[in-house]
C-alpha atoms as a PDB file:
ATOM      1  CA  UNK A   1      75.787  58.441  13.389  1.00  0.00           C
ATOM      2  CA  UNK A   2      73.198  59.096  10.697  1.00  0.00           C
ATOM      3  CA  UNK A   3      72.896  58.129   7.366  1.00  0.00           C
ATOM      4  CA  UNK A   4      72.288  60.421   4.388  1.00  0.00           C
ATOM      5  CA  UNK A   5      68.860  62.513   4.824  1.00  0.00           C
ATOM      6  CA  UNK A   6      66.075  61.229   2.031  1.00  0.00           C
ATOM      7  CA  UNK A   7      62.712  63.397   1.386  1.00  0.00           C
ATOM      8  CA  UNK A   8      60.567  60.861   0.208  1.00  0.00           C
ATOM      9  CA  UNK A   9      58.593  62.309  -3.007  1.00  0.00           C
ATOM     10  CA  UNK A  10      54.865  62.796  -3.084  1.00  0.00           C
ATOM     11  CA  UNK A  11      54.469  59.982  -5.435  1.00  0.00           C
ATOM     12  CA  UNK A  12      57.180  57.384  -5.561  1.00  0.00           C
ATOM     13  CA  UNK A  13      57.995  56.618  -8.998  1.00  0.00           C
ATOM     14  CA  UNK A  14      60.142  53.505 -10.122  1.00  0.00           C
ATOM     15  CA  UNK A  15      63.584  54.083 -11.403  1.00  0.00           C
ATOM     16  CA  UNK A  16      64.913  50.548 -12.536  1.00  0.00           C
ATOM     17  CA  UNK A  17      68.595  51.393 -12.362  1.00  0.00           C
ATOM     18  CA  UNK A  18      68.551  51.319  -8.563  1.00  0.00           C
ATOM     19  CA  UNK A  19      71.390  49.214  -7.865  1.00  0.00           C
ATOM     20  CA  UNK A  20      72.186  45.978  -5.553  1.00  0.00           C
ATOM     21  CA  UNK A  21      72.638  42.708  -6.783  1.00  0.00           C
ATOM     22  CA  UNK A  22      68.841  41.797  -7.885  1.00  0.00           C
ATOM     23  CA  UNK A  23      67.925  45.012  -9.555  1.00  0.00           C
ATOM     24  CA  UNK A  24      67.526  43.452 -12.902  1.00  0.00           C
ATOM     25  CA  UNK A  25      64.822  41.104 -11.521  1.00  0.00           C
ATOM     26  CA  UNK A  26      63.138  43.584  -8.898  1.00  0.00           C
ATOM     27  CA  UNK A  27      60.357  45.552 -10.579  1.00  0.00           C
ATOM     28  CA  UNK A  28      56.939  46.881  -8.920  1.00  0.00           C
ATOM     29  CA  UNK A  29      54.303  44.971 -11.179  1.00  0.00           C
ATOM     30  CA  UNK A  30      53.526  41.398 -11.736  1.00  0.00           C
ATOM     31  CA  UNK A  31      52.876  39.304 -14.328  1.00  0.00           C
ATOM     32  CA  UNK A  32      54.722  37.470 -17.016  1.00  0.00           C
ATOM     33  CA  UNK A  33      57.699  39.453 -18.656  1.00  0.00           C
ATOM     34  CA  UNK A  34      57.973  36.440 -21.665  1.00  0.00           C
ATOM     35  CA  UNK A  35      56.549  33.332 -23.065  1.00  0.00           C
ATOM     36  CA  UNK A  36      58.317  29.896 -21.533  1.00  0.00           C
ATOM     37  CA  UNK A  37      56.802  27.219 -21.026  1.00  0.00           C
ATOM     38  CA  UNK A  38      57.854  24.571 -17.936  1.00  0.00           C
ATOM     39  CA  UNK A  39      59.280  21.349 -18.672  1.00  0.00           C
ATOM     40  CA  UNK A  40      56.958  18.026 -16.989  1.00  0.00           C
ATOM     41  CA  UNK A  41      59.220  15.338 -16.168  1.00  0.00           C
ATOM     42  CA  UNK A  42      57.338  11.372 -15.400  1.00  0.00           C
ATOM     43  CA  UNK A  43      56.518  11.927 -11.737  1.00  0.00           C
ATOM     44  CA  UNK A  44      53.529  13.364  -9.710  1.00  0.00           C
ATOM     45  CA  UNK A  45      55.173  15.836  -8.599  1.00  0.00           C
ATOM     46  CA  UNK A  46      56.614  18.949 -10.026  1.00  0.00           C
ATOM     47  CA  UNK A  47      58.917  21.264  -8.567  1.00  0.00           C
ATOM     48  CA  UNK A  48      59.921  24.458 -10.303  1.00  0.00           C
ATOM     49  CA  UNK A  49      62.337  25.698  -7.408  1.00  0.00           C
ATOM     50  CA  UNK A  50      66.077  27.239  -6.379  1.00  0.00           C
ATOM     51  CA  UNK A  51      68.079  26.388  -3.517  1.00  0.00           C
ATOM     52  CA  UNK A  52      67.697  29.718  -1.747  1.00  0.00           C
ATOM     53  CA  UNK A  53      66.394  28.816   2.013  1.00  0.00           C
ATOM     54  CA  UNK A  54      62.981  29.020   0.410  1.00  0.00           C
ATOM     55  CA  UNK A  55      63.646  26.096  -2.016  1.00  0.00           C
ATOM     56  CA  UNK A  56      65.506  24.160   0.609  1.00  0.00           C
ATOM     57  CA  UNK A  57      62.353  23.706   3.128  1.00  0.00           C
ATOM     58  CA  UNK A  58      60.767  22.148   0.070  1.00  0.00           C
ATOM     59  CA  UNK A  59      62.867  19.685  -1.366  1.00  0.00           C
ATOM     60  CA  UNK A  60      64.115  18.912   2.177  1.00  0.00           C
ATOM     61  CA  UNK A  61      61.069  17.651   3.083  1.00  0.00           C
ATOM     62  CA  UNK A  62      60.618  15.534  -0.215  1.00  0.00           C
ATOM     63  CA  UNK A  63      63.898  13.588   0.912  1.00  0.00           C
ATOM     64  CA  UNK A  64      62.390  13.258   4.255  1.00  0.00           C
ATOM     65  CA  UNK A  65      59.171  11.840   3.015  1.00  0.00           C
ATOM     66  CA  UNK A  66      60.909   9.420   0.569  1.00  0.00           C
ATOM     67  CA  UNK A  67      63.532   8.274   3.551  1.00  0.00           C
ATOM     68  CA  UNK A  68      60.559   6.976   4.934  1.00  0.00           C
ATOM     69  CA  UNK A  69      59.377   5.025   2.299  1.00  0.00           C
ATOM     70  CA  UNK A  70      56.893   6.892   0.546  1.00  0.00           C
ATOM     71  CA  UNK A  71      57.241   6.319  -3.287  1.00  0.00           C
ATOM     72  CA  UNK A  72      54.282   8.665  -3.864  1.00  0.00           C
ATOM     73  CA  UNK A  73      57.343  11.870  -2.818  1.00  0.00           C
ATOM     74  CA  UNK A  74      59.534  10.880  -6.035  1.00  0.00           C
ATOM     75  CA  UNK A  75      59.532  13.987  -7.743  1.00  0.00           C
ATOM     76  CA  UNK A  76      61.372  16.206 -10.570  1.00  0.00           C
ATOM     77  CA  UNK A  77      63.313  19.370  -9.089  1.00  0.00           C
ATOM     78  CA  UNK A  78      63.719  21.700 -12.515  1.00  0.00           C
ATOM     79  CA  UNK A  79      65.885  24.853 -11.822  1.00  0.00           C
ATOM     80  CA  UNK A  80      64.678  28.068 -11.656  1.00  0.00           C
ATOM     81  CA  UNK A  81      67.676  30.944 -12.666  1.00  0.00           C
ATOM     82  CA  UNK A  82      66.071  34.021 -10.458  1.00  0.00           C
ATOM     83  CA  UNK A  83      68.994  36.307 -11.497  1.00  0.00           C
ATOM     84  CA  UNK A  84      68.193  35.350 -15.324  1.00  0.00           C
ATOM     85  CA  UNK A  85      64.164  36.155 -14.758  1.00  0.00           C
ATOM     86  CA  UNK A  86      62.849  32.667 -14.931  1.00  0.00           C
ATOM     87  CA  UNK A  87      60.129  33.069 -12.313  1.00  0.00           C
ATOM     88  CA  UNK A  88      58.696  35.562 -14.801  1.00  0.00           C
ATOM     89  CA  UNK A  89      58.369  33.249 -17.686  1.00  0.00           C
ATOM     90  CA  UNK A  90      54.213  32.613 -18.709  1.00  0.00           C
ATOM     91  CA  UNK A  91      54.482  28.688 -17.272  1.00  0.00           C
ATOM     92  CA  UNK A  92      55.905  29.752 -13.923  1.00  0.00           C
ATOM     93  CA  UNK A  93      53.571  32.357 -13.430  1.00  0.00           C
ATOM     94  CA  UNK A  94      50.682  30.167 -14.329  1.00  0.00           C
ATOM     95  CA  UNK A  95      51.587  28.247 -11.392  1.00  0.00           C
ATOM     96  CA  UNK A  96      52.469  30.912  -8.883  1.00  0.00           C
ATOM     97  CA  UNK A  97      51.279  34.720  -9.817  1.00  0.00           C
ATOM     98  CA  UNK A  98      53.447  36.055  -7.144  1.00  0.00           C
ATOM     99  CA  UNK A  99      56.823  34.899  -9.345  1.00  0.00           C
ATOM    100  CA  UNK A 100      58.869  33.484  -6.299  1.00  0.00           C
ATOM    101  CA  UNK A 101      60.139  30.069  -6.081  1.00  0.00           C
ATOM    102  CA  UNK A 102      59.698  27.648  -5.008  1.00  0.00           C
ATOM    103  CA  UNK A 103      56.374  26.473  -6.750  1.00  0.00           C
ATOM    104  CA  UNK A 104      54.557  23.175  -7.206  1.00  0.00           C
ATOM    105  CA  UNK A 105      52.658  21.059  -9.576  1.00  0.00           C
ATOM    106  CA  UNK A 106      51.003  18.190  -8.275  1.00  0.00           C
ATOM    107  CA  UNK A 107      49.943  15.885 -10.945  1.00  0.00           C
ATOM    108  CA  UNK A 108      48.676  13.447  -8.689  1.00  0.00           C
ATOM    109  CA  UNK A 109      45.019  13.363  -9.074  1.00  0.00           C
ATOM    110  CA  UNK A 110      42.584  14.068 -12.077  1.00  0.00           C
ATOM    111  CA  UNK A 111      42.889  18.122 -11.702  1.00  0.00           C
ATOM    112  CA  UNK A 112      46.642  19.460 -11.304  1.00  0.00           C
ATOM    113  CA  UNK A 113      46.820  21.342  -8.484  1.00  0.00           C
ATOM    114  CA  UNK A 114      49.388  24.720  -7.901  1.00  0.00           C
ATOM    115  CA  UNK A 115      50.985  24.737  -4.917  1.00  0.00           C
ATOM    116  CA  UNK A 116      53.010  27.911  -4.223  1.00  0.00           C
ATOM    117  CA  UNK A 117      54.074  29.842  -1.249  1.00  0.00           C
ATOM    118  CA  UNK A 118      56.734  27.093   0.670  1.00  0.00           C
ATOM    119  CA  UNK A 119      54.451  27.305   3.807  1.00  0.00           C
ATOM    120  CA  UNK A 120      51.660  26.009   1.745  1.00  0.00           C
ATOM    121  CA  UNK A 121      53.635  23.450   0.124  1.00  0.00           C
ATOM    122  CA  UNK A 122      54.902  22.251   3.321  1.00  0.00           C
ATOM    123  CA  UNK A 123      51.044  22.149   5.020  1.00  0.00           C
ATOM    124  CA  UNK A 124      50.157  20.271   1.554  1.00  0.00           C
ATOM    125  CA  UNK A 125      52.761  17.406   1.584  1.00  0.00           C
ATOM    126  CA  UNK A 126      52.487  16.732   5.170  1.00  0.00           C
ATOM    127  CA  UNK A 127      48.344  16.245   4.503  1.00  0.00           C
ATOM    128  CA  UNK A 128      48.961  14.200   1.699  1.00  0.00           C
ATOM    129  CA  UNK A 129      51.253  12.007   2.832  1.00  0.00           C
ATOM    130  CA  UNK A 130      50.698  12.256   6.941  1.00  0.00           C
ATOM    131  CA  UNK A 131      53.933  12.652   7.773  1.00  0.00           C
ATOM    132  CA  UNK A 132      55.721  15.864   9.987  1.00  0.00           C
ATOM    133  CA  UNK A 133      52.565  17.733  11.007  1.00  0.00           C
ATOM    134  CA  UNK A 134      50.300  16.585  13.587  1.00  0.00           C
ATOM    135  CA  UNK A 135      46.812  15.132  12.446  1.00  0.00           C
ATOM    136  CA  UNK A 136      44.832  17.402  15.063  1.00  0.00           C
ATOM    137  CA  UNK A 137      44.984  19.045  18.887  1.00  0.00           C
ATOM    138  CA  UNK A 138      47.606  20.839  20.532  1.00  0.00           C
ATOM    139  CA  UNK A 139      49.996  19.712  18.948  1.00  0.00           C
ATOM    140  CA  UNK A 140      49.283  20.090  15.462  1.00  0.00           C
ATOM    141  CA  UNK A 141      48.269  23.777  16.283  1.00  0.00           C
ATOM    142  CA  UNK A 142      51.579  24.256  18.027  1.00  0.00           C
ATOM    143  CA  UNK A 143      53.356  23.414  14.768  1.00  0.00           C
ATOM    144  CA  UNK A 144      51.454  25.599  12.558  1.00  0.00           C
ATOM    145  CA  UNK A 145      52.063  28.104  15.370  1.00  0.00           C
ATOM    146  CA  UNK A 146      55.888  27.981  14.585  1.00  0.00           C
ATOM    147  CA  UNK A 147      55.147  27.571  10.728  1.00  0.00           C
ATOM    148  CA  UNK A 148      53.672  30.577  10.358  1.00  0.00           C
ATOM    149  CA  UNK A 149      56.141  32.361  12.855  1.00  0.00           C
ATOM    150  CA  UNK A 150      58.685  31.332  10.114  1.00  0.00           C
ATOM    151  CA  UNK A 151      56.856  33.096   7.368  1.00  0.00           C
ATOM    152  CA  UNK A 152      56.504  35.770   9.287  1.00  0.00           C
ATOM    153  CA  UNK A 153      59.811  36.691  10.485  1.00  0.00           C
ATOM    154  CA  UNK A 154      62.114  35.410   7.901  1.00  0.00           C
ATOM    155  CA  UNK A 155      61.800  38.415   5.615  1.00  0.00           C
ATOM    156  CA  UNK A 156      62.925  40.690   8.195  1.00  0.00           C
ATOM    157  CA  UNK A 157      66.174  38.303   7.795  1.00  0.00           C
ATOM    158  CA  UNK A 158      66.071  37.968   3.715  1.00  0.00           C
ATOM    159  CA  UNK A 159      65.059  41.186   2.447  1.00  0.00           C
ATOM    160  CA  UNK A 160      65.785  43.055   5.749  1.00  0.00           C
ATOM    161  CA  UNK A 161      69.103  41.844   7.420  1.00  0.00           C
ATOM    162  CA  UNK A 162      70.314  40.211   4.593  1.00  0.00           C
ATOM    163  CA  UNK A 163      69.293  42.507   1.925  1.00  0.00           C
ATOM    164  CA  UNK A 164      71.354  45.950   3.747  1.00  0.00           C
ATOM    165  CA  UNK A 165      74.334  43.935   5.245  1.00  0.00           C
ATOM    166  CA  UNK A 166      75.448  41.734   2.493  1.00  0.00           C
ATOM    167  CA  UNK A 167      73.409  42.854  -0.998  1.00  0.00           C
ATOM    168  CA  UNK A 168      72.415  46.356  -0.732  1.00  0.00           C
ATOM    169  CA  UNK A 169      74.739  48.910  -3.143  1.00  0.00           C
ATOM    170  CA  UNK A 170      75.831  50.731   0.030  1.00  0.00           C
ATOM    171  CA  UNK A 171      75.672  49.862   3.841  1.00  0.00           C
ATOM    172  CA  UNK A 172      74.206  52.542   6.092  1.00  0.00           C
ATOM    173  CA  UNK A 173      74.123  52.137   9.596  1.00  0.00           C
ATOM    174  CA  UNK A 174      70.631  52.666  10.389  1.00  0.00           C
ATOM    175  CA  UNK A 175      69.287  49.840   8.161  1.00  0.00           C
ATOM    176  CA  UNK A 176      71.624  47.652   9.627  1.00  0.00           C
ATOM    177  CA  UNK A 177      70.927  48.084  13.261  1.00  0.00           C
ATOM    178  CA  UNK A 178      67.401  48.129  12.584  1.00  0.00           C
ATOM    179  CA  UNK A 179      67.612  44.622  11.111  1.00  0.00           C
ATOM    180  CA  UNK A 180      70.054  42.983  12.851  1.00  0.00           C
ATOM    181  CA  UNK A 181      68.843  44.070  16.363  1.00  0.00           C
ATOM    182  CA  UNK A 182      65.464  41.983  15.075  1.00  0.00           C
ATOM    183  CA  UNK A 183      67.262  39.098  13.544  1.00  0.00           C
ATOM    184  CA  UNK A 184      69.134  39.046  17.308  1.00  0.00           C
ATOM    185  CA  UNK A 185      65.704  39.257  18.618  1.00  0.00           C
ATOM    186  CA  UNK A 186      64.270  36.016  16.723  1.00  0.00           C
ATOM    187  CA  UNK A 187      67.198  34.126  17.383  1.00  0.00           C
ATOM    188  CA  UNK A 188      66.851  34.749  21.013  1.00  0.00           C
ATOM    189  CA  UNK A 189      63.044  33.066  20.547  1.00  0.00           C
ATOM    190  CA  UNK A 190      64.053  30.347  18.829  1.00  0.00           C
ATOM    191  CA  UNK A 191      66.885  30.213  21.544  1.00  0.00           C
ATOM    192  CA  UNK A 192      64.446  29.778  24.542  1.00  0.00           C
ATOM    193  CA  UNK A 193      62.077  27.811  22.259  1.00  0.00           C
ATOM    194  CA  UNK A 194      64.711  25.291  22.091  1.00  0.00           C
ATOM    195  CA  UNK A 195      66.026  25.285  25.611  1.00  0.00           C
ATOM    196  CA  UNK A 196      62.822  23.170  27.048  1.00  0.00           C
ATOM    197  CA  UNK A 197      62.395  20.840  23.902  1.00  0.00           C
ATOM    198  CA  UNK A 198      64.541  19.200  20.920  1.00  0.00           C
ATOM    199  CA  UNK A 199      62.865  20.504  18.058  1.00  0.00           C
ATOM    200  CA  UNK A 200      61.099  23.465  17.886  1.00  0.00           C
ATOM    201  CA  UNK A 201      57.183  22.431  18.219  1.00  0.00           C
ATOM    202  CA  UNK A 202      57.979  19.596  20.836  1.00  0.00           C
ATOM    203  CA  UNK A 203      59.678  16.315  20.782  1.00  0.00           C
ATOM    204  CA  UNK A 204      59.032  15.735  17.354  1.00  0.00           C
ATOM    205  CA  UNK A 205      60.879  16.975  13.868  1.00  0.00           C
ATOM    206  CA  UNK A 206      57.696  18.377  12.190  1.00  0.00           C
ATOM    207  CA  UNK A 207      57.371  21.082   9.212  1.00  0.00           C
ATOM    208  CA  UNK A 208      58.145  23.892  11.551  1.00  0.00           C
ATOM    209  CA  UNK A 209      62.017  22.402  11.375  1.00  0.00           C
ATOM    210  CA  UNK A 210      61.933  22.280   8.107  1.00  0.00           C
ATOM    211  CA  UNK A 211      60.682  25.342   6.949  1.00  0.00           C
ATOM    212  CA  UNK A 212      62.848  27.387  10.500  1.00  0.00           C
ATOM    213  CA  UNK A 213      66.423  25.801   9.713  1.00  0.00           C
ATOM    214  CA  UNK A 214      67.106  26.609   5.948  1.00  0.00           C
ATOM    215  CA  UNK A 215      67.054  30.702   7.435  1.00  0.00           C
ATOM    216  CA  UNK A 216      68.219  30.439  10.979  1.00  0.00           C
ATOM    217  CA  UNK A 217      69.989  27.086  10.906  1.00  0.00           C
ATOM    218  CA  UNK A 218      71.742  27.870   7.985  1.00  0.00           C
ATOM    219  CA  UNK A 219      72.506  31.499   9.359  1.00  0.00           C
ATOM    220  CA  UNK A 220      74.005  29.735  12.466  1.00  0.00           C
ATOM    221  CA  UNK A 221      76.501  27.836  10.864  1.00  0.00           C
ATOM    222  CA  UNK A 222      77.900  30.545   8.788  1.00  0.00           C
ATOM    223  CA  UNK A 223      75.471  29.632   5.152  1.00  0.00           C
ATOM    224  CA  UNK A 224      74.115  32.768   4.931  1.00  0.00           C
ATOM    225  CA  UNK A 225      75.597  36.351   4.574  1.00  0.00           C
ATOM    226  CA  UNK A 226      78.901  36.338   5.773  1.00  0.00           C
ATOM    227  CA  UNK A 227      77.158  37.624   9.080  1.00  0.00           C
ATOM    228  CA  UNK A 228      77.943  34.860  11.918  1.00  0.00           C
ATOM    229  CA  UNK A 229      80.388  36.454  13.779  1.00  0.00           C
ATOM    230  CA  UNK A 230      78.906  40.041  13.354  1.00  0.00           C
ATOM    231  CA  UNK A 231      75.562  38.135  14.495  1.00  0.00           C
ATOM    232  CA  UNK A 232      77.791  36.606  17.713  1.00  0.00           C
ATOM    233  CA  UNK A 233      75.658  33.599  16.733  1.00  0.00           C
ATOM    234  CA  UNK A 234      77.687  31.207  19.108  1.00  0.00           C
ATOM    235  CA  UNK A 235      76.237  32.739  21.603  1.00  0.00           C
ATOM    236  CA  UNK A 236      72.670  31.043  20.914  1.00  0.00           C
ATOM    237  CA  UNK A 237      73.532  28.137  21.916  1.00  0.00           C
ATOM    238  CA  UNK A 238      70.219  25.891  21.827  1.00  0.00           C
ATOM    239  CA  UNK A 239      69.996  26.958  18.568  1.00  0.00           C
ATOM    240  CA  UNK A 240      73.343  26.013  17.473  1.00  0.00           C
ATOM    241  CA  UNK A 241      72.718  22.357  18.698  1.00  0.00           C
ATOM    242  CA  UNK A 242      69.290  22.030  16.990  1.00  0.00           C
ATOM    243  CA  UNK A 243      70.619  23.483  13.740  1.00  0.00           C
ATOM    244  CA  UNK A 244      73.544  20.603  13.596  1.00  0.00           C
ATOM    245  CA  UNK A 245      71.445  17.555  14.732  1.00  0.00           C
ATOM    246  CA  UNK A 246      69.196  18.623  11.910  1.00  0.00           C
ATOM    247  CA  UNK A 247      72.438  19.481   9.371  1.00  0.00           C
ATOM    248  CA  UNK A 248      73.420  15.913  10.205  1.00  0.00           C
ATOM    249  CA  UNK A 249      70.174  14.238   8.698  1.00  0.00           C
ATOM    250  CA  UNK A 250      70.956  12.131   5.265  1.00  0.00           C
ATOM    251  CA  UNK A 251      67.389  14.046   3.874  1.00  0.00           C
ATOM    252  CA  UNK A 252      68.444  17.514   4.516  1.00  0.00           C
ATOM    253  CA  UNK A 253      72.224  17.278   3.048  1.00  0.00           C
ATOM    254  CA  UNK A 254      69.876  15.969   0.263  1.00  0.00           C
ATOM    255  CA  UNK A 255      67.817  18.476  -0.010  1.00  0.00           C
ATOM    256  CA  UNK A 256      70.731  21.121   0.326  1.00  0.00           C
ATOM    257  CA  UNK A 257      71.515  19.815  -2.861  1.00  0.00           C
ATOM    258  CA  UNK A 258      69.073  20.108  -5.370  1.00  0.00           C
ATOM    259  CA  UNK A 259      68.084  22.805  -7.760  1.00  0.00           C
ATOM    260  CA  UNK A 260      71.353  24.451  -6.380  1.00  0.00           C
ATOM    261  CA  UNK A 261      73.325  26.172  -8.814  1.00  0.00           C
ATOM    262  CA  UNK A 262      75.310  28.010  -6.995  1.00  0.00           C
ATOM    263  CA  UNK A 263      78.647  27.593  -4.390  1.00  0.00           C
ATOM    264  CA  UNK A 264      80.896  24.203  -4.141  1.00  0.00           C
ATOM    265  CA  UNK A 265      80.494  21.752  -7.138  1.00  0.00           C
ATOM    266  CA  UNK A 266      80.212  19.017  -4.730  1.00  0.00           C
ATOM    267  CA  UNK A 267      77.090  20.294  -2.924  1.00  0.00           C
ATOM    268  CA  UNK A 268      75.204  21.477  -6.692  1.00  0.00           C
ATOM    269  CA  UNK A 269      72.664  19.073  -8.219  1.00  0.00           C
ATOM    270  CA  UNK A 270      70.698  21.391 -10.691  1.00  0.00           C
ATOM    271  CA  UNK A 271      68.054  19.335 -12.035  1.00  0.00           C
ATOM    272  CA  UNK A 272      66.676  16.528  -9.697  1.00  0.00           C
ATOM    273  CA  UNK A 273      64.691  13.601 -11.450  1.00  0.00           C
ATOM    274  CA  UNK A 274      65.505  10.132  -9.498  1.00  0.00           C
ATOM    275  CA  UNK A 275      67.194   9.367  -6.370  1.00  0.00           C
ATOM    276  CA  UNK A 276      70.403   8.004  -8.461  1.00  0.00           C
ATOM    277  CA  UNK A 277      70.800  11.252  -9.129  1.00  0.00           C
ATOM    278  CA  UNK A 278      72.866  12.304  -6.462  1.00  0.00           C
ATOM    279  CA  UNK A 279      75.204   9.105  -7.134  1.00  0.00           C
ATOM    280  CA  UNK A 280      76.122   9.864 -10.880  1.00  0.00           C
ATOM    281  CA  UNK A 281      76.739  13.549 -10.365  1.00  0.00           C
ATOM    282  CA  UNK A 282      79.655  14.687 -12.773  1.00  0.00           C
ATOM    283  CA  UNK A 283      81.124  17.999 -14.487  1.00  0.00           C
ATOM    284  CA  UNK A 284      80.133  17.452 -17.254  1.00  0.00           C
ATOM    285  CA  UNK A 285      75.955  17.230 -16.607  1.00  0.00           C
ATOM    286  CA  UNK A 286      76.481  20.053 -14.420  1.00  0.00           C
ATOM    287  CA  UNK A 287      77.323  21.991 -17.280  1.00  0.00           C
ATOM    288  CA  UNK A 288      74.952  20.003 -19.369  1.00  0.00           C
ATOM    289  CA  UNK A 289      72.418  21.534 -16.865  1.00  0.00           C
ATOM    290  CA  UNK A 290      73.365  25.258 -17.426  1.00  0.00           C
END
């Protein structure tokens, strides 16, 4: 089975009615489309972020750096609205010119510093605070190892997989197959990854956890897509243990939370400023927060 023939042009041009669920925000320049600046709340730390897997490795490891007692991690979490065009505002492309959440301002020391790319702001958290990253040797490089193997693949999941099966306008076949035989193929790495070890670098929970679960933990247990069974995603077993042992962490159901603004009330904490936050959740600052 084939799907409709397309002659590519000699020179693509950009036609911004093209359809699928982020077509109002997808455009082929950069830079600012308006003038907003981004609120500061009292701590250090700044995060400018959504609760899209992205956002999650982020503010997943801020809970897991405050669980263990490091004041330094208290942070604000202000929501970013992708669908409305927020990461194009002036102050959020100051901080990160590519316009993707989540982004970072660390306050910290005399001279902010911009953090963006979640990778990066993973690397830069663990350094500061020497926590979930190895300080040298094998070890270290055999986190980084699966870091970047994260950054690499998961966009063949996002804006592959996930893009043609559950947002594109139409599904054609090709695209599909294409993607999800690769998603299959990842899973089955992380699969045999996980057979020998508990987490995914070694013995220990590390970055490479953090930033891996939010896309194929989350896809595992049926967060992302509507694609588990079409996936057959039971069948990766060592995968499915890893992602609930990690699920079952106080930190990460945290971290699931904020800047979400989407899905169950219960699990939606928009704007993150203090950890009493999560305990005085109501309706009415949710909608306060739109």
């Amino acid at each position: 089975m084939s799907d409709t023939a397309y002659t590519p042009p000699k020179v693509w041009k950009w036609e911004q009615e093209n359809g699928g669920q982020f077509a109002s925000t997808n455009r082929p320049i950069a830079g600012a489309t308006h003038d907003k600046e981004l609120p500061v709340g009292e701590h250090p730390l700044q995060l400018y972020s959504l609760a899209t897997p992205n956002g999650v490795k982020v503010t997943v490891m801020l809970e897991e750096l405050l669980a263990k007692g490091h004041a330094g991690a208290e942070y604000d979490a202000w929501l970013i609205r992708i669908g409305d065009g927020d990461q194009f505002g002036s102050g959020f492309v100051e901080i990160n010119p590519n316009s993707k959440i989540p982004a970072l301002m660390d306050r910290s020391g005399e001279t902010p510093v911009r953090v963006f790319e979640s990778g990066s702001i993973l690397v830069h958290l663990a350094e500061k605070f020497g926590e979930f990253l190895p300080k040298d040797g094998p070890a270290r490089t055999e986190t980084l190892n699966w870091l970047f193997w994260q950054m690499g693949s998961a966009p063949y999941l996002g804006g592959g997989f996930g893009h043609f099966y559950a947002y594109a306008p139409e599904k054609f076949q090709y695209p599909i197959d294409r993607f999800a035989m690769e998603t299959k193929r990842q899973l089955d790495v992380l699969d045999r990854q996980l057979a020998e070890r508990p987490y995914i670098a070694g013995d220990d929970y590390t970055i490479a956890d953090m930033a891996i679960w939010p896309w194929y933990g989350q896809l595992v247990l049926g967060r992302l897509y509507d694609a588990a069974e079409f996936l057959d995603v039971e069948s990766y077993k060592n995968v499915v243990r890893w992602a609930k042992e990690i699920d079952a962490r106080p930190a990460v159901q945290r971290g699931r939370m904020v800047n979400r603004a989407f899905g169950d009330l219960e699990m939606q904490l928009h704007e993150r400023h203090d950890a009493s936050d999560f305990e005085t959740r109501t309706q009415d600052k949710l909608e306060a927060a739109e």
